[in-house]
N, C-alpha and C. Protein backbone atom coordinates (compact mmCIF):
# COMPACT_ATOMS: atom_id res chain seq x y z
N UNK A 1 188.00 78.30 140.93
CA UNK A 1 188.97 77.41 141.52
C UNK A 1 188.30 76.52 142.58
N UNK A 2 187.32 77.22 143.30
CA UNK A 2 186.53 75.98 144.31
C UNK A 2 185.96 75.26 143.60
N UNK A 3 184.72 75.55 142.63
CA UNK A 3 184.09 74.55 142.28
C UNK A 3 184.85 73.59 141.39
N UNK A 4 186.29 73.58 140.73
CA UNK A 4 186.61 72.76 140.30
C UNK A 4 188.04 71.95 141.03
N UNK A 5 188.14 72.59 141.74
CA UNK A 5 189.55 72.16 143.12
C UNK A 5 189.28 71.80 144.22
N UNK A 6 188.29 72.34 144.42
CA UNK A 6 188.34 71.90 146.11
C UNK A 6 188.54 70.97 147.00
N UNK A 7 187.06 69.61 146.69
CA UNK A 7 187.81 68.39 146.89
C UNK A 7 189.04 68.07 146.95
N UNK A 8 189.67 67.54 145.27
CA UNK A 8 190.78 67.55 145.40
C UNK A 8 191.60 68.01 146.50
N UNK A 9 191.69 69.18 146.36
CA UNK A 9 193.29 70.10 147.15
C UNK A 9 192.88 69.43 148.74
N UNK A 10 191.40 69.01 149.19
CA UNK A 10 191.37 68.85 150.70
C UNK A 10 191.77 67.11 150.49
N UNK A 11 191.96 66.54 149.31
CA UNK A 11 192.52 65.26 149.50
C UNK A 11 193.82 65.16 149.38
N UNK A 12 194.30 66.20 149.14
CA UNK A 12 195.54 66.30 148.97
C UNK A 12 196.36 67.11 150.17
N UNK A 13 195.65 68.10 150.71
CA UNK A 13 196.34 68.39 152.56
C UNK A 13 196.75 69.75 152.00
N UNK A 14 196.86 70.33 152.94
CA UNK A 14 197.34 72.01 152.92
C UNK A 14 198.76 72.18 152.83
N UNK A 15 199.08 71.08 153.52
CA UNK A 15 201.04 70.69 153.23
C UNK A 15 201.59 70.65 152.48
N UNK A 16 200.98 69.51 151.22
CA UNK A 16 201.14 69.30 149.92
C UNK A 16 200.66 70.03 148.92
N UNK A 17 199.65 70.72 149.27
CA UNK A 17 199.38 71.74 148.22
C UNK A 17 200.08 72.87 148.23
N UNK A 18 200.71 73.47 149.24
CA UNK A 18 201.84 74.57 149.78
C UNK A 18 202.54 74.33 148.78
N UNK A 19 202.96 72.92 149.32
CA UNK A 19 204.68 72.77 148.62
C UNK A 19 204.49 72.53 146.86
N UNK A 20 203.34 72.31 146.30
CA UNK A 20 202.97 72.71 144.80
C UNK A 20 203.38 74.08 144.57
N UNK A 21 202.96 75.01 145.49
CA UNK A 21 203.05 76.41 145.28
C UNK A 21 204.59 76.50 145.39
N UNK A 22 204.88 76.22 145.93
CA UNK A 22 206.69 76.16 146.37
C UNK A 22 207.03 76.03 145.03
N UNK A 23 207.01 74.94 144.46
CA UNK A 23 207.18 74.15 143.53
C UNK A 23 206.95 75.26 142.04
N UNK A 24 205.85 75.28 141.95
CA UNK A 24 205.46 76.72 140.94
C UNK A 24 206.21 77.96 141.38
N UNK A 25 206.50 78.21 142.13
CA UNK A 25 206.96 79.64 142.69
C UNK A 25 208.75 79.37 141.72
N UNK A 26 209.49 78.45 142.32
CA UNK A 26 210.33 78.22 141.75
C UNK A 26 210.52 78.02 140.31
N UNK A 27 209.71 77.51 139.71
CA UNK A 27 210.01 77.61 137.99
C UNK A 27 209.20 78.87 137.68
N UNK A 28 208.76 79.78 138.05
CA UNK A 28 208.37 81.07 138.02
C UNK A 28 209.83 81.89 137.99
N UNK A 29 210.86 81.65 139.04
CA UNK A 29 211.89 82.75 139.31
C UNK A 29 212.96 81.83 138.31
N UNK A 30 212.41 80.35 137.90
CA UNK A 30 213.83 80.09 136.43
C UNK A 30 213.23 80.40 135.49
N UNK A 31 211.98 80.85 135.10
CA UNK A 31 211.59 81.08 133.81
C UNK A 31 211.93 82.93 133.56
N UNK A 32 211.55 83.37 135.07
CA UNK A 32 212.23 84.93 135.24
C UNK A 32 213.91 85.23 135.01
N UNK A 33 214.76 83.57 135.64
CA UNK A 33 215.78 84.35 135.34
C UNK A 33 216.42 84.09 133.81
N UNK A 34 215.55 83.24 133.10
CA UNK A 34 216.09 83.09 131.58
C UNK A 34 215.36 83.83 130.58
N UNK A 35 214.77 85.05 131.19
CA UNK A 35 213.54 85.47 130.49
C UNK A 35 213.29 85.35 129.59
N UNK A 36 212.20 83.88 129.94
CA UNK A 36 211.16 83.29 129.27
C UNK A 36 210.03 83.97 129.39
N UNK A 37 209.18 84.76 128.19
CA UNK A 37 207.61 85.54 128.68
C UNK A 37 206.93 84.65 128.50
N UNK A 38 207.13 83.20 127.67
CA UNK A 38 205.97 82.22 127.44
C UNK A 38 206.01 81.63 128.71
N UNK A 39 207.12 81.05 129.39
CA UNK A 39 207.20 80.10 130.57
C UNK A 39 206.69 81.34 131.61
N UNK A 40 207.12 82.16 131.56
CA UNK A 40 206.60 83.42 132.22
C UNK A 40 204.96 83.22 132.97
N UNK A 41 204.51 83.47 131.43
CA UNK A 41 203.08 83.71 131.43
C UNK A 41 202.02 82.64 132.04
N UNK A 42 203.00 81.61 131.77
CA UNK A 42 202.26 80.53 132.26
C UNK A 42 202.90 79.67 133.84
N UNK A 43 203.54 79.94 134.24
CA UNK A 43 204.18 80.03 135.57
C UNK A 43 203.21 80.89 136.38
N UNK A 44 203.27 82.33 135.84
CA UNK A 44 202.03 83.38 136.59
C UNK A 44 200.87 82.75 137.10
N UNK A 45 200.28 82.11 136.23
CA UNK A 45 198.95 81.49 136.31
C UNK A 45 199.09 80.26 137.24
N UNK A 46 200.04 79.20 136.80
CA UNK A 46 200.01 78.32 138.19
C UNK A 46 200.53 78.86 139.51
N UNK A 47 201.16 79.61 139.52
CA UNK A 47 200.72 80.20 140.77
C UNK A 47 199.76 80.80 141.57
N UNK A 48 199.86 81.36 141.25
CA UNK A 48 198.19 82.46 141.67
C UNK A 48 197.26 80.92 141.36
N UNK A 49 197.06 79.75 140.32
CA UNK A 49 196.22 79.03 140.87
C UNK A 49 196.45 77.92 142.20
N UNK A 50 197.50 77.84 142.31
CA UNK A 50 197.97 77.15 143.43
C UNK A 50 197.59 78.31 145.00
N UNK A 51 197.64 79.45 144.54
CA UNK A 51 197.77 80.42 145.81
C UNK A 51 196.09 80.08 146.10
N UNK A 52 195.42 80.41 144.88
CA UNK A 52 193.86 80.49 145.54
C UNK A 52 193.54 79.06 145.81
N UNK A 53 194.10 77.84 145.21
CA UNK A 53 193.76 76.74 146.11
C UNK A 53 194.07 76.65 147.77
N UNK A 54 194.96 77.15 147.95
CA UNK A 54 195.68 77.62 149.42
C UNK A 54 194.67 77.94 150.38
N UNK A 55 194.58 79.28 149.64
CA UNK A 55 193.24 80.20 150.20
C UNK A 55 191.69 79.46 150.50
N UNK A 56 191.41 78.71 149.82
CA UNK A 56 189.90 78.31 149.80
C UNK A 56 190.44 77.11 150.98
N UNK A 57 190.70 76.35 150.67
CA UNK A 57 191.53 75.16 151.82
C UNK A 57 191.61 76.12 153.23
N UNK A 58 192.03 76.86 153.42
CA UNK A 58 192.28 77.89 154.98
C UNK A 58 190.89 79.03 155.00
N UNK A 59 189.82 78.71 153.80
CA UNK A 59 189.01 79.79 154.10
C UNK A 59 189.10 81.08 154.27
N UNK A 60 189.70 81.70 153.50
CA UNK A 60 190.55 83.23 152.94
C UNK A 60 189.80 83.32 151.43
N UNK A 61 188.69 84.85 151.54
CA UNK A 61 188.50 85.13 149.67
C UNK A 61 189.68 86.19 149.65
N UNK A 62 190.45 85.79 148.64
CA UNK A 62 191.70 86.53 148.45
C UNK A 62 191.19 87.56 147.33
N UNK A 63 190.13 87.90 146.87
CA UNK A 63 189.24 89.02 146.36
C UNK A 63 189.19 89.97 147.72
N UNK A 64 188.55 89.42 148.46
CA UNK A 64 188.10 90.22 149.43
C UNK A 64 189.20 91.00 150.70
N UNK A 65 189.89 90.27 150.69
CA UNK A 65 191.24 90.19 151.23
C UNK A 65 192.27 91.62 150.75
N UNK A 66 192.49 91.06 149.47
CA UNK A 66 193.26 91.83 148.37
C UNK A 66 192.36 93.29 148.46
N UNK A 67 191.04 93.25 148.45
CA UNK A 67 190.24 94.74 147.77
C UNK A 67 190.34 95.24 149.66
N UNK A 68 190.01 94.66 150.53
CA UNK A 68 190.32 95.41 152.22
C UNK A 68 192.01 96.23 152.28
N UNK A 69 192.86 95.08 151.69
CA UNK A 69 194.05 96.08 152.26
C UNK A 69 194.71 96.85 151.24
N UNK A 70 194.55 96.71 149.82
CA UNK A 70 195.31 97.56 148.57
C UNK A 70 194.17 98.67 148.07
N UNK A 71 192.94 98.22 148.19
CA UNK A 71 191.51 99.32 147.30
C UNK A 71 191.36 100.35 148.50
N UNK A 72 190.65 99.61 149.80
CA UNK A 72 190.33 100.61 150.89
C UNK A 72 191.24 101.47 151.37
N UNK A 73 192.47 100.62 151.86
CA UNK A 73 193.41 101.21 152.85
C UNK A 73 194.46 102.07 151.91
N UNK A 74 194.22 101.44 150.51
CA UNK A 74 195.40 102.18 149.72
C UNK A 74 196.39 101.66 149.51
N UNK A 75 197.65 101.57 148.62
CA UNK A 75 198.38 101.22 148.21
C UNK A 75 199.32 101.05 149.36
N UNK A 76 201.05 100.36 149.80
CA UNK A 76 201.74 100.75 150.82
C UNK A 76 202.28 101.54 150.14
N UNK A 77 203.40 102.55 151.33
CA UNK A 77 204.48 103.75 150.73
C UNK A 77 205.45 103.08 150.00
């Protein structure tokens, strides 16, 4: 996602790339509530790619992130 986003998303602002995620997040929960698994499946993915554009833009590895508080510390109760 950096080497092919990065630029971009920093020409585009952390504001506007949020509100993409916004944007994906929402046809994620209409494709959930008409359960669609194709719109599904592919909703999943623009998200999470919108999330790690987020991340690299604010300097967060959401690998590294993700494996510190769910692998090390363990799952929550």
């Amino acid at each position: 996602m950096k080497k092919a986003y990065l630029e971009r998303d920093r020409r585009r602002g952390l504001y506007a790339t949020f509100t993409w995620l916004v944007e994906e997040i929402g046809e994620l929960a209409n494709a959930m509530l008409n359960n669609d698994t194709k719109s599904m499946e592919e909703e999943f993915a623009d998200v999470l790619a919108w999330l790690l554009s987020l991340a690299n833009l604010v300097g967060i590895d959401v690998e590294r992130a993700f494996i510190k508080k769910y692998v090390e510390k363990g799952p929550p109760p």
